[in-house]
N, C-alpha and C. Protein backbone atom coordinates (compact mmCIF):
# COMPACT_ATOMS: atom_id res chain seq x y z
N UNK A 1 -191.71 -66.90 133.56
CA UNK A 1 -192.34 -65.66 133.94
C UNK A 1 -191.86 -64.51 133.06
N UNK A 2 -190.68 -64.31 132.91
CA UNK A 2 -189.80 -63.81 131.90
C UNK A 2 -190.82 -63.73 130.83
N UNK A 3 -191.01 -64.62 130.04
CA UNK A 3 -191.32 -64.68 128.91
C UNK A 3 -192.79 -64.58 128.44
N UNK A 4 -193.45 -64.39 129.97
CA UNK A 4 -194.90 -64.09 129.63
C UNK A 4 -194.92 -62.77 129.52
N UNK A 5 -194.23 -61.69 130.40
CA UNK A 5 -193.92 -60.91 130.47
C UNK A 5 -193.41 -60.15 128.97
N UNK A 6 -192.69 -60.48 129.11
CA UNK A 6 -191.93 -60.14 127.47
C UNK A 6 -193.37 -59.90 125.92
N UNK A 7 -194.19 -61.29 126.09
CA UNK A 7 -194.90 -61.45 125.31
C UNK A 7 -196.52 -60.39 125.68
N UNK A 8 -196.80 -60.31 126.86
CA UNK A 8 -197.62 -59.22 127.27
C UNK A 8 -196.88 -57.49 126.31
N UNK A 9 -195.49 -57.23 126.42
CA UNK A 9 -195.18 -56.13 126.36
C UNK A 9 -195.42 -56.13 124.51
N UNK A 10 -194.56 -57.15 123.77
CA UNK A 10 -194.69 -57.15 122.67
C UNK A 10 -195.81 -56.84 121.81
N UNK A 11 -197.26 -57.66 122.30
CA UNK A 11 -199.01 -57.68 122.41
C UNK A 11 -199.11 -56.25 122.05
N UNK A 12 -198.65 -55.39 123.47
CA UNK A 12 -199.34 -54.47 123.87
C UNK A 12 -198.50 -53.25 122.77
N UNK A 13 -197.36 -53.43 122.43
CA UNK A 13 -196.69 -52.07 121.87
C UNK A 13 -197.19 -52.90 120.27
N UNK A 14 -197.38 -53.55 119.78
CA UNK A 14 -197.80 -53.76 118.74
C UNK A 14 -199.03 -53.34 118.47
N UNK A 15 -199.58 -53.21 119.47
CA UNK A 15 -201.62 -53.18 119.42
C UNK A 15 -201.18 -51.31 120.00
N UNK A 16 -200.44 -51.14 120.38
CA UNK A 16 -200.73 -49.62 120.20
C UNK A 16 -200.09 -48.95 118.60
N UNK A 17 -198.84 -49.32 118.18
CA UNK A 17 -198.69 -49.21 116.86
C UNK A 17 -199.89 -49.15 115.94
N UNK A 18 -200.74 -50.01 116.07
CA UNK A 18 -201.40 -50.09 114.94
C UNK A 18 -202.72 -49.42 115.29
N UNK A 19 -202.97 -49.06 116.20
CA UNK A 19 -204.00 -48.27 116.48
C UNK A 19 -203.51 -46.84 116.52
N UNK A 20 -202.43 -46.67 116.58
CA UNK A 20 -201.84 -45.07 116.29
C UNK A 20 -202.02 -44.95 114.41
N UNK A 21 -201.75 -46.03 114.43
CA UNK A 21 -201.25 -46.47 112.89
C UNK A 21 -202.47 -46.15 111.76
N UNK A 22 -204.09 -46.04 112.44
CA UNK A 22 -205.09 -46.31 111.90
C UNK A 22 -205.54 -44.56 112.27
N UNK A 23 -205.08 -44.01 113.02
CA UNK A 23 -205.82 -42.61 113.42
C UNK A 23 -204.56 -41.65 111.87
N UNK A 24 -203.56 -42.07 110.93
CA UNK A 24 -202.70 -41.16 110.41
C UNK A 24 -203.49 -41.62 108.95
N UNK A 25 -204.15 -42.45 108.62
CA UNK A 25 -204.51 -43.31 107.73
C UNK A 25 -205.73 -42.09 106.71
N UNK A 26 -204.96 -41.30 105.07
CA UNK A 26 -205.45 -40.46 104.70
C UNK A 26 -205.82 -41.09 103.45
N UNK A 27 -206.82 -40.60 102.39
CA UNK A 27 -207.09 -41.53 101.62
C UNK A 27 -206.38 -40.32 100.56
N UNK A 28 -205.70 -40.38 99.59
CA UNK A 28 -205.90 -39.39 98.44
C UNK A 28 -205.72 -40.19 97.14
N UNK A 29 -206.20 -39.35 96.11
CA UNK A 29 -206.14 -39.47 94.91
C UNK A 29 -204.58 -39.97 94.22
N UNK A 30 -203.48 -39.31 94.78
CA UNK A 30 -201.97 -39.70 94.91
C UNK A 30 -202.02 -41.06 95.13
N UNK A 31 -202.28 -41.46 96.12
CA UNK A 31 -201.60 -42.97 96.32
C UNK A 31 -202.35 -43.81 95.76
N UNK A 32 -203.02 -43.98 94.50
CA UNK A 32 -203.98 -45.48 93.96
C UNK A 32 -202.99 -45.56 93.27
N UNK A 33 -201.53 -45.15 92.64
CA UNK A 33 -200.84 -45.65 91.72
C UNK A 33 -199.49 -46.06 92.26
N UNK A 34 -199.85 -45.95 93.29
CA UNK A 34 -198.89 -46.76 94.51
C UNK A 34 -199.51 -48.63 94.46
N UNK A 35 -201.23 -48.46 94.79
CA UNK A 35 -201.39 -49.74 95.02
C UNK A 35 -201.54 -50.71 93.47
N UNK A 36 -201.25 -49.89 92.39
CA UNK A 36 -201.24 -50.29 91.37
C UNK A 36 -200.01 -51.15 91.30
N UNK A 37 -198.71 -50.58 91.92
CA UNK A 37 -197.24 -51.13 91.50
C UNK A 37 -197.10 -52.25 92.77
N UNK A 38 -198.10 -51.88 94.25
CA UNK A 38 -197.97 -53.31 94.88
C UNK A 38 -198.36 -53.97 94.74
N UNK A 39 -199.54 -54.47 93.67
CA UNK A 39 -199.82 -55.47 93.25
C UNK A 39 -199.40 -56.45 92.29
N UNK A 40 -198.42 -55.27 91.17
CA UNK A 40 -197.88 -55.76 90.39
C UNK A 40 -196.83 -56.36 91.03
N UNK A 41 -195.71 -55.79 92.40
CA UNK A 41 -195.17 -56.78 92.90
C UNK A 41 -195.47 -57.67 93.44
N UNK A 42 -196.51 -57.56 94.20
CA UNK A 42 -196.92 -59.25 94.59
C UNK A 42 -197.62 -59.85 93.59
N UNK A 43 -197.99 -59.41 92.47
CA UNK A 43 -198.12 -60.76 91.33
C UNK A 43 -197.10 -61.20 90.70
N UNK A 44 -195.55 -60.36 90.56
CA UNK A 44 -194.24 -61.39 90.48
C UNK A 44 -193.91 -61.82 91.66
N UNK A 45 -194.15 -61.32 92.85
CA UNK A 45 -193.24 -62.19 93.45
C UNK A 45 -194.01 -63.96 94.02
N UNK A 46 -195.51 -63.84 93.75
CA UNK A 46 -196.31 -64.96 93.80
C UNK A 46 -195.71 -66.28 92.35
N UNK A 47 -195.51 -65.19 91.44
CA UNK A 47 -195.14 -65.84 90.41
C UNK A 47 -193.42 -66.74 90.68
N UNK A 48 -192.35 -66.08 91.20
CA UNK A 48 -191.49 -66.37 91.60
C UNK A 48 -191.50 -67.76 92.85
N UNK A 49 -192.52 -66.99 93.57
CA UNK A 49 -192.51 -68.43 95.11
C UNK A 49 -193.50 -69.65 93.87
N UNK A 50 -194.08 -69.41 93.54
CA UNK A 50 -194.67 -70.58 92.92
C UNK A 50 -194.11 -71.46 92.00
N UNK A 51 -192.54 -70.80 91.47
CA UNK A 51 -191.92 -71.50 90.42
C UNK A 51 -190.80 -72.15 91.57
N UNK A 52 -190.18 -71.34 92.39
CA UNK A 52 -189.44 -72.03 93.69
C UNK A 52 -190.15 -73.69 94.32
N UNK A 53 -191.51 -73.52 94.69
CA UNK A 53 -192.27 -74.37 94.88
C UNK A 53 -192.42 -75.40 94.28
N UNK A 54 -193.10 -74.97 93.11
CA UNK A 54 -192.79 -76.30 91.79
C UNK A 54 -191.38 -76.96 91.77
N UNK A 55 -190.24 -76.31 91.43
CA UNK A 55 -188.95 -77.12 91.63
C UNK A 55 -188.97 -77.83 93.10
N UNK A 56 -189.01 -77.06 94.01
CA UNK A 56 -189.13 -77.93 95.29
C UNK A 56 -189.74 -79.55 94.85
N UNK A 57 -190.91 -78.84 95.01
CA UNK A 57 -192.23 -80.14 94.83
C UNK A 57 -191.24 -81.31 93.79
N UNK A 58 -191.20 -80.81 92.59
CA UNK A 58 -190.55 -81.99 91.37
C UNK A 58 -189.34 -82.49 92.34
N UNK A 59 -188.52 -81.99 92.76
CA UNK A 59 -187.43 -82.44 93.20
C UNK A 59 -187.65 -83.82 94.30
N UNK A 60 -188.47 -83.10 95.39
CA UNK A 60 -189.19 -83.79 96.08
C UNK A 60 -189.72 -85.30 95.70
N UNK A 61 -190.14 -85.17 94.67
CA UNK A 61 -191.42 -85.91 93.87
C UNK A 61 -190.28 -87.27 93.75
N UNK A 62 -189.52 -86.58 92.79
CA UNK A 62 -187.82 -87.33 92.33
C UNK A 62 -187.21 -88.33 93.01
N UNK A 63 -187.05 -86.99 93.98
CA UNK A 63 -186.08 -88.25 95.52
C UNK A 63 -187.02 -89.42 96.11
N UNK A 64 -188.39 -89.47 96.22
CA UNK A 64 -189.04 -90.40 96.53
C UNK A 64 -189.52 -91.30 96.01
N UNK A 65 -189.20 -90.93 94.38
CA UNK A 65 -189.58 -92.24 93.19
C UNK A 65 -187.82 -93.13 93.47
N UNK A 66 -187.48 -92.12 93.51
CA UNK A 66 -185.80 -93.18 93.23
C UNK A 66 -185.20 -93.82 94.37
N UNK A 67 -186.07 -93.44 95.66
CA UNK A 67 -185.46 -93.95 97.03
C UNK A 67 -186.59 -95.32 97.30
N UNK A 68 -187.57 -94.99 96.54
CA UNK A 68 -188.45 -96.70 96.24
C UNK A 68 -188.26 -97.64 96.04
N UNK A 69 -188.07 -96.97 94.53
CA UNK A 69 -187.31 -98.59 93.80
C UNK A 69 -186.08 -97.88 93.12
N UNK A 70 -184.86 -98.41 93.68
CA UNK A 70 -183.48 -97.55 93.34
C UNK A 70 -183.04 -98.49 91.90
N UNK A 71 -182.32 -97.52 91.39
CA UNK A 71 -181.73 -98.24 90.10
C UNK A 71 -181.12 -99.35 90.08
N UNK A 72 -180.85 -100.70 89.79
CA UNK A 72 -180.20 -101.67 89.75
C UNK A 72 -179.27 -101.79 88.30
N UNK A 73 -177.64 -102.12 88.10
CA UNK A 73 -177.40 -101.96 87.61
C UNK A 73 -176.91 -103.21 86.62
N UNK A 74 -177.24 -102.86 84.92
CA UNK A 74 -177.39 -104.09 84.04
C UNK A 74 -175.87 -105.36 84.63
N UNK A 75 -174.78 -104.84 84.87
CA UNK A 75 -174.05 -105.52 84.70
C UNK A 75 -172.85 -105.20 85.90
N UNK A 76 -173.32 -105.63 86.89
CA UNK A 76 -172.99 -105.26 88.44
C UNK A 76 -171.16 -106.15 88.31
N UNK A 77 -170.55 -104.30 88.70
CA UNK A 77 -168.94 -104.90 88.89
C UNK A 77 -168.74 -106.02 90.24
N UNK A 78 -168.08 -107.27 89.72
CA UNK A 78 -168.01 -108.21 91.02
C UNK A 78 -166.24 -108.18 90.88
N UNK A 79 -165.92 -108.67 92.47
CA UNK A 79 -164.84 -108.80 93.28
C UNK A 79 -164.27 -109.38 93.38
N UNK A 80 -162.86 -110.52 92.49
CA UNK A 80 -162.70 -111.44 92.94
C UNK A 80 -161.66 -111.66 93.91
């Protein structure tokens, strides 16, 4: 009950935020060189998660070729 509760309140102060949020909302000539530099950050930082990703992925790729068929070795140390 708690927690429906909780999640009703969260809903509701979020959905008023952003509807307060939309009545302050001014357009000017000033800020297009604002959305100029957030794009340029989210085109490095897309660039960044996508190179994170790729290593992921290869790494990934790696551990499941070598956990297949694991290396066997030419000249296996024996015990006597």
């Amino acid at each position: 009950m708690l927690r429906i509760l909780f999640l009703i309140f969260t809903i509701s102060l979020i959905g008023s935020t952003h509807v307060s949020g939309e009545m302050n909302i001014q357009s000017s000539s000033e800020d297009e060189g604002l959305h100029f530099a957030g794009y340029l950050l989210l085109f490095f930082a897309f660039l960044g998660w996508g190179f994170f990703f790729s290593l992921l992925g290869v790494a990934a790729y790696l551990a499941i070729r070598q956990f297949r068929r694991p290396k066997r070795p030419r000249n296996p140390v024996r015990c006597k």
